[in-house]
PDB file of N, CA and C in Angstrom:
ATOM      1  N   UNK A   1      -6.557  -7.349  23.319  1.00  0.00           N
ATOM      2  CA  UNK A   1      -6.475  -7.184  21.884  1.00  0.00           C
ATOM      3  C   UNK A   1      -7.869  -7.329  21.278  1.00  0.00           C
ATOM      4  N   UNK A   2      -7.851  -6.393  20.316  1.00  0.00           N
ATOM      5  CA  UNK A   2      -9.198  -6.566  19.475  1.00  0.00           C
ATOM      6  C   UNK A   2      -9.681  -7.869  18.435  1.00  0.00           C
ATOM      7  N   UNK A   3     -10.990  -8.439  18.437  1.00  0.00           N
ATOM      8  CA  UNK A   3     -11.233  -9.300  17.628  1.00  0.00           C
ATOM      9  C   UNK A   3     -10.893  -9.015  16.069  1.00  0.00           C
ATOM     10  N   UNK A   4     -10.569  -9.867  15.305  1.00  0.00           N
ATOM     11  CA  UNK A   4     -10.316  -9.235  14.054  1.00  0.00           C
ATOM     12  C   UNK A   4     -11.439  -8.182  13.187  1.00  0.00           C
ATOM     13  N   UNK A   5     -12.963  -8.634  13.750  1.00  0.00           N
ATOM     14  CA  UNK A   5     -13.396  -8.278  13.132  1.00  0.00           C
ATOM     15  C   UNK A   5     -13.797  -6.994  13.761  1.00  0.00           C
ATOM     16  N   UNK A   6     -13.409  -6.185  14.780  1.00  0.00           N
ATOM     17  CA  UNK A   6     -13.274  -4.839  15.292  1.00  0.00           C
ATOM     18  C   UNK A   6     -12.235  -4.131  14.871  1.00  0.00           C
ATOM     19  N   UNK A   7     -11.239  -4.808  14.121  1.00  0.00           N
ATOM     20  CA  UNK A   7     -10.017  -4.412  13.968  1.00  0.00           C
ATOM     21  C   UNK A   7     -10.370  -3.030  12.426  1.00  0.00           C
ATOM     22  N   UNK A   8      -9.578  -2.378  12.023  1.00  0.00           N
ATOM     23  CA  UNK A   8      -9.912  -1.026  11.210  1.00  0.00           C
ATOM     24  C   UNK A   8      -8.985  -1.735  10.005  1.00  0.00           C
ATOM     25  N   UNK A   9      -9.342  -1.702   9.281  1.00  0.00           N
ATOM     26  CA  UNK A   9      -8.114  -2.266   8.065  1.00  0.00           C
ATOM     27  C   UNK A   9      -6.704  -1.891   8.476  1.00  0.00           C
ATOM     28  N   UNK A  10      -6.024  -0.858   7.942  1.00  0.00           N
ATOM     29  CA  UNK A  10      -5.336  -0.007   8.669  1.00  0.00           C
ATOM     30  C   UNK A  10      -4.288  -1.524   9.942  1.00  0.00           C
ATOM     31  N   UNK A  11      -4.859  -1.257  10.852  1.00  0.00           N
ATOM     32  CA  UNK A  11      -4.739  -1.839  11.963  1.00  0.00           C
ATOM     33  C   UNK A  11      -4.419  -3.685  11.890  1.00  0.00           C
ATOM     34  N   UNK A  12      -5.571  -4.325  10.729  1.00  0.00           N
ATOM     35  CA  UNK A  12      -5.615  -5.523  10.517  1.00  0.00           C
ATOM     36  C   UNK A  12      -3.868  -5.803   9.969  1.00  0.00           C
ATOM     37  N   UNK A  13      -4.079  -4.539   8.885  1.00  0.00           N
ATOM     38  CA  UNK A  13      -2.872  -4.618   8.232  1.00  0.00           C
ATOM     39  C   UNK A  13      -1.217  -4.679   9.071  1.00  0.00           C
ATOM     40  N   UNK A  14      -1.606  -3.873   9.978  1.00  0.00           N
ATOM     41  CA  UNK A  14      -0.502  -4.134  10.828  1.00  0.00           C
ATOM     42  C   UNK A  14      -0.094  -5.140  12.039  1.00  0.00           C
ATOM     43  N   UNK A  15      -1.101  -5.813  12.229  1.00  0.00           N
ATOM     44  CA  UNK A  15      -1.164  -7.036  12.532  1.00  0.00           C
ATOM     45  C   UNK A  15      -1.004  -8.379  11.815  1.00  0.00           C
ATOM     46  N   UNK A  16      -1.203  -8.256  10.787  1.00  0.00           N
ATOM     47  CA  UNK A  16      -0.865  -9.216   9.890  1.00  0.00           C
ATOM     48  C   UNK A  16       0.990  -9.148   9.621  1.00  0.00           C
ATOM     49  N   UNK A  17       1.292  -7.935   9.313  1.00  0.00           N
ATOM     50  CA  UNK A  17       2.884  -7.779   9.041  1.00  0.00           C
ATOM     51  C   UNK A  17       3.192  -8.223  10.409  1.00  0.00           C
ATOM     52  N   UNK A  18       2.899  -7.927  11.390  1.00  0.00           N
ATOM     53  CA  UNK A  18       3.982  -8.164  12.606  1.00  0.00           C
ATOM     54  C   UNK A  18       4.005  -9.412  12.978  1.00  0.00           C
ATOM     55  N   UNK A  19       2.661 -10.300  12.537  1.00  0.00           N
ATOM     56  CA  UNK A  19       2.693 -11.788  12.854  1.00  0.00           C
ATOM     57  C   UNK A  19       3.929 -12.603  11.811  1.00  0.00           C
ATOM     58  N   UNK A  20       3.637 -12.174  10.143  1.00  0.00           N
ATOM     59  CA  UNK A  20       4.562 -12.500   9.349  1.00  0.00           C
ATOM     60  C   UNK A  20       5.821 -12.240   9.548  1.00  0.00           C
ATOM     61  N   UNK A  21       6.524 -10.917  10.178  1.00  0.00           N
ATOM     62  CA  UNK A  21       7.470 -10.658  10.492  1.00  0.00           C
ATOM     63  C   UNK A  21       8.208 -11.665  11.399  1.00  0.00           C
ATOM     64  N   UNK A  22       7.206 -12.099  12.627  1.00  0.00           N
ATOM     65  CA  UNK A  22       7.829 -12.587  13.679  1.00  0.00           C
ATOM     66  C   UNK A  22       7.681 -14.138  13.607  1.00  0.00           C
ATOM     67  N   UNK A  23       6.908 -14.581  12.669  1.00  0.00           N
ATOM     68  CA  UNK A  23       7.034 -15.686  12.161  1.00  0.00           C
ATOM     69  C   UNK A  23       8.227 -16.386  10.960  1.00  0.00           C
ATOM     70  N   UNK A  24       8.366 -15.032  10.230  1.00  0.00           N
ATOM     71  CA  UNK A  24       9.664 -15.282   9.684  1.00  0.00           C
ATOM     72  C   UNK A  24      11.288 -14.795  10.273  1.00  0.00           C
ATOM     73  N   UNK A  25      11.270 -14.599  11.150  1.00  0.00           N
ATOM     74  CA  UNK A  25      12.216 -13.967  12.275  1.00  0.00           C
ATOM     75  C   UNK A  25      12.963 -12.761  11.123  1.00  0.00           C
ATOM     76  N   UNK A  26      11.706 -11.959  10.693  1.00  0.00           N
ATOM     77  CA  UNK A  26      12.327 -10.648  10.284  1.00  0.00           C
ATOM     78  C   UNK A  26      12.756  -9.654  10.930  1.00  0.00           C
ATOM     79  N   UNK A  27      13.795  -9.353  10.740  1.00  0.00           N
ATOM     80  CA  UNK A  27      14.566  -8.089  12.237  1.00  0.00           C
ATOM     81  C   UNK A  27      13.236  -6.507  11.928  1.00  0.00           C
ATOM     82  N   UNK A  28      13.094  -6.187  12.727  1.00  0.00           N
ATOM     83  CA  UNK A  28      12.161  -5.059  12.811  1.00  0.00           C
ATOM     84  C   UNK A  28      12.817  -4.271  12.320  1.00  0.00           C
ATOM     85  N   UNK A  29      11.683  -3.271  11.647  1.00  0.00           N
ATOM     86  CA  UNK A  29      12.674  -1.795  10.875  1.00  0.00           C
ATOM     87  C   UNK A  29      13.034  -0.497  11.946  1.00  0.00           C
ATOM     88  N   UNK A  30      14.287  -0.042  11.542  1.00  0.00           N
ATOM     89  CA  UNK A  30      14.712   0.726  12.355  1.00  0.00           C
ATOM     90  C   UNK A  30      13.793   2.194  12.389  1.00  0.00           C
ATOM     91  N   UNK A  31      13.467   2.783  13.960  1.00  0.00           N
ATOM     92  CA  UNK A  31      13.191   4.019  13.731  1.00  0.00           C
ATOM     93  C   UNK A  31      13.437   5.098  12.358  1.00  0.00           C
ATOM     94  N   UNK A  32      14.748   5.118  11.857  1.00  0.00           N
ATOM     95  CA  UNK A  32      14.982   5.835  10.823  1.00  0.00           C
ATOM     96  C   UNK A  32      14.161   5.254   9.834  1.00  0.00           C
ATOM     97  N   UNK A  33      14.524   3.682   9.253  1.00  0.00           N
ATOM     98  CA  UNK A  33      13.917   3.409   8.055  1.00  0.00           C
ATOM     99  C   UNK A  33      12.447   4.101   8.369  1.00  0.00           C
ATOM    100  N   UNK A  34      11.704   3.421   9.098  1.00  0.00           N
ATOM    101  CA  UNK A  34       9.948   3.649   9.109  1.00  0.00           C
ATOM    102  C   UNK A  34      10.028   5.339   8.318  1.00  0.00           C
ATOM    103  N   UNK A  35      10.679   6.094   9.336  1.00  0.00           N
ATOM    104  CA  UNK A  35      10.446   7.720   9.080  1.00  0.00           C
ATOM    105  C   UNK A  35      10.545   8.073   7.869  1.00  0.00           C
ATOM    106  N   UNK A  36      11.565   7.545   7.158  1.00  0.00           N
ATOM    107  CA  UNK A  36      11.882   7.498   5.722  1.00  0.00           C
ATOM    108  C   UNK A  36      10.927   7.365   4.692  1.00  0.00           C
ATOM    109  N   UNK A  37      10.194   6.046   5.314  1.00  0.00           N
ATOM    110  CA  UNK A  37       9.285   5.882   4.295  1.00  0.00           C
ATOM    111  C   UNK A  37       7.970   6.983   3.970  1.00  0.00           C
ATOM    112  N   UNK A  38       7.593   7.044   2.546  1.00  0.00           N
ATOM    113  CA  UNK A  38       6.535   8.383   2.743  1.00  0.00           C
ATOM    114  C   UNK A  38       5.155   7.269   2.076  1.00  0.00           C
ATOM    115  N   UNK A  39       4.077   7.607   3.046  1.00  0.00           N
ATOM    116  CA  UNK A  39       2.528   6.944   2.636  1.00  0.00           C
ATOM    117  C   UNK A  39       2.513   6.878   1.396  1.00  0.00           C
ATOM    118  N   UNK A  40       1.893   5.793   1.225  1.00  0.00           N
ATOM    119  CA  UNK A  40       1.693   4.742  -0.237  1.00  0.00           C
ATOM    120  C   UNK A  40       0.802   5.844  -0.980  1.00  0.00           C
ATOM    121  N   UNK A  41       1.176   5.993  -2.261  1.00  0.00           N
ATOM    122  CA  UNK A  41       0.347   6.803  -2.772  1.00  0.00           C
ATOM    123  C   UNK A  41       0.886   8.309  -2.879  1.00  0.00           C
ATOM    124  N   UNK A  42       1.827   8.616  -2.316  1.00  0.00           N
ATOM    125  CA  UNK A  42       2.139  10.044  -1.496  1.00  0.00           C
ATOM    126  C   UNK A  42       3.227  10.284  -2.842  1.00  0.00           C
ATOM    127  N   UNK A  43       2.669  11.774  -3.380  1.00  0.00           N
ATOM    128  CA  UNK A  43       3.413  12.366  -4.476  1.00  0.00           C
ATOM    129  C   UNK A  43       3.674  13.946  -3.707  1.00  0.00           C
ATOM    130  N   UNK A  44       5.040  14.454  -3.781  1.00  0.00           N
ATOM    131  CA  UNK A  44       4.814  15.365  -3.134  1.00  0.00           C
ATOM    132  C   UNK A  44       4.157  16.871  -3.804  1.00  0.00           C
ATOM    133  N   UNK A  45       3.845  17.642  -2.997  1.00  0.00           N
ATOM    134  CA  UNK A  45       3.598  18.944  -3.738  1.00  0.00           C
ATOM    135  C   UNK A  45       4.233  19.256  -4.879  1.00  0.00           C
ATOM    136  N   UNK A  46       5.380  19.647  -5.274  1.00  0.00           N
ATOM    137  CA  UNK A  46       6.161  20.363  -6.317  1.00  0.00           C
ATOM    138  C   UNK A  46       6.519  19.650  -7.659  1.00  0.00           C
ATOM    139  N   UNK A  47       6.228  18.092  -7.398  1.00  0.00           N
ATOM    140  CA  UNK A  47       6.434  16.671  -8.873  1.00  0.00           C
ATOM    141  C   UNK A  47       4.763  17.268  -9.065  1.00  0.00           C
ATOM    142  N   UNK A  48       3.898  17.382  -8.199  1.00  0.00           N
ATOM    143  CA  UNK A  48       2.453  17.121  -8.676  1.00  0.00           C
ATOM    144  C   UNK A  48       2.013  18.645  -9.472  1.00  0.00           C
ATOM    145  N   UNK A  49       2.982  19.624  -9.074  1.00  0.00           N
ATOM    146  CA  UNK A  49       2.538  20.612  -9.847  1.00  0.00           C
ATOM    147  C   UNK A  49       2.759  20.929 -10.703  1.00  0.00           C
ATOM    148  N   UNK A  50       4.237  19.868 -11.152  1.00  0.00           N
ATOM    149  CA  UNK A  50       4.959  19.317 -12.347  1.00  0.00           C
ATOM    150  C   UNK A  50       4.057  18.707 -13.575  1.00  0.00           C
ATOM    151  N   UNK A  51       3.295  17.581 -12.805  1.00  0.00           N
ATOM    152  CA  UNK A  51       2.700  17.042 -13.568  1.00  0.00           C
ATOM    153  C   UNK A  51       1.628  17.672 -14.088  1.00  0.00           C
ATOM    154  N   UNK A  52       0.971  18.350 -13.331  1.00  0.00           N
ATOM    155  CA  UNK A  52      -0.454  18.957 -13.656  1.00  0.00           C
ATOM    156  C   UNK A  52      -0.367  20.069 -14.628  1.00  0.00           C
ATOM    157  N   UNK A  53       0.857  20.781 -14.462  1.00  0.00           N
ATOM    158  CA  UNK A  53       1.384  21.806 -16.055  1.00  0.00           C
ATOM    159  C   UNK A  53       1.718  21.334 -16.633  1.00  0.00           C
ATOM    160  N   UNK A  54       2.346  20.166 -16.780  1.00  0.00           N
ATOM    161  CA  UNK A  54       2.745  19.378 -18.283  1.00  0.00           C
ATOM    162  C   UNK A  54       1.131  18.763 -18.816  1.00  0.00           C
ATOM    163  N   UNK A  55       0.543  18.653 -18.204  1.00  0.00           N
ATOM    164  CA  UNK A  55      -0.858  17.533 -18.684  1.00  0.00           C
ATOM    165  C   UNK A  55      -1.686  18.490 -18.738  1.00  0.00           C
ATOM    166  N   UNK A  56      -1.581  19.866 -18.575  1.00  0.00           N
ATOM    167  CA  UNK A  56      -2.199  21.231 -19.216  1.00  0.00           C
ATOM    168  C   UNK A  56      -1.953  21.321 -20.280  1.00  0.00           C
ATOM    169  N   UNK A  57      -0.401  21.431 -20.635  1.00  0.00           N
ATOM    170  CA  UNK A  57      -0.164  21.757 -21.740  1.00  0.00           C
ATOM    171  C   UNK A  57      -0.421  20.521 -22.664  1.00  0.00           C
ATOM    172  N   UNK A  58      -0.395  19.554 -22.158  1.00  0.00           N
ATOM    173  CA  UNK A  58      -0.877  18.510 -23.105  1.00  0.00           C
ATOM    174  C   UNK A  58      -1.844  18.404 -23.449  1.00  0.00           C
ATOM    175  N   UNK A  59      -2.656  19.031 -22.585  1.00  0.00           N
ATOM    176  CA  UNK A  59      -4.434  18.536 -22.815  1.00  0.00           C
ATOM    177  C   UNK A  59      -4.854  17.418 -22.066  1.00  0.00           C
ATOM    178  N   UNK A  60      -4.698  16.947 -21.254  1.00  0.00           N
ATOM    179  CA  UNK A  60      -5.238  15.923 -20.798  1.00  0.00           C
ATOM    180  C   UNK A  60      -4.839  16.147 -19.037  1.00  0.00           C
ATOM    181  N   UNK A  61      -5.905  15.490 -18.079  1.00  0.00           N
ATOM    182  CA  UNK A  61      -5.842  15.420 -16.763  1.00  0.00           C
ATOM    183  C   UNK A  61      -4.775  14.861 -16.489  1.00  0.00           C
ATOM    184  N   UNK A  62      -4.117  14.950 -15.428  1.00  0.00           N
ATOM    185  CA  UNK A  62      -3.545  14.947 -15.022  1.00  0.00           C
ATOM    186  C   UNK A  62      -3.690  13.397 -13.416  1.00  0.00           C
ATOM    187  N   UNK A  63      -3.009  12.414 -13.962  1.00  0.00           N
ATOM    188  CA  UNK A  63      -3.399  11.553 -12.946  1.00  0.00           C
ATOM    189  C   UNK A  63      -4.874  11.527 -13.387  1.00  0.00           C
ATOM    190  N   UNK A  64      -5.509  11.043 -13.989  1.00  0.00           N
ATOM    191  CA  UNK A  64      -6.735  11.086 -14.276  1.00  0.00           C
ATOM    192  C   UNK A  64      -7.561   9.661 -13.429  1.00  0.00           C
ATOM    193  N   UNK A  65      -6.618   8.412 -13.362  1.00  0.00           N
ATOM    194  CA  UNK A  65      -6.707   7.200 -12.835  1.00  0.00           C
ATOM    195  C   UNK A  65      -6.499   7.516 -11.475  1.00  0.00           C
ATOM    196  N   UNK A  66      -6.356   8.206 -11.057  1.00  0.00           N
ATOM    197  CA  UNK A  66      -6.338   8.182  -9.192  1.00  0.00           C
ATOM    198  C   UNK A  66      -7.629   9.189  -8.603  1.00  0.00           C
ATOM    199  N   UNK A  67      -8.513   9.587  -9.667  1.00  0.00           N
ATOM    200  CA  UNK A  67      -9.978   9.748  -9.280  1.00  0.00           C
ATOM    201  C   UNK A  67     -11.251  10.155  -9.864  1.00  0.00           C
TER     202      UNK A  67
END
């Protein structure tokens, strides 16, 4: 195993949950749940093209706070 401080955030991060997990005898998530879940941050194509024509027509950017 890698020292923490070789570790990639990413990676730290998932080491940290699995210690908490197994320290709190949390049952692991099922294959399905994980798949389910969609990356933090993750808007899909067709809401975002939603948004970006409404905040046209509004005048203003669109998500302007995410860059």
């Amino acid at each position: 195993m890698k020292r923490s401080a070789e570790l990639t955030p990413a990676e730290h991060v998932r080491r940290v949950i699995a210690q908490t997990a197994s320290v709190w005898q949390i049952a692991p998530a099922s294959p399905r749940e994980v798949a389910r879940r969609a990356p933090h941050g993750y808007v899909p194509v067709r809401i975002m093209r939603r948004i970006r024509a409404a905040a046209v027509a509004y005048g203003r950017p669109a998500l302007a706070h995410s860059w």
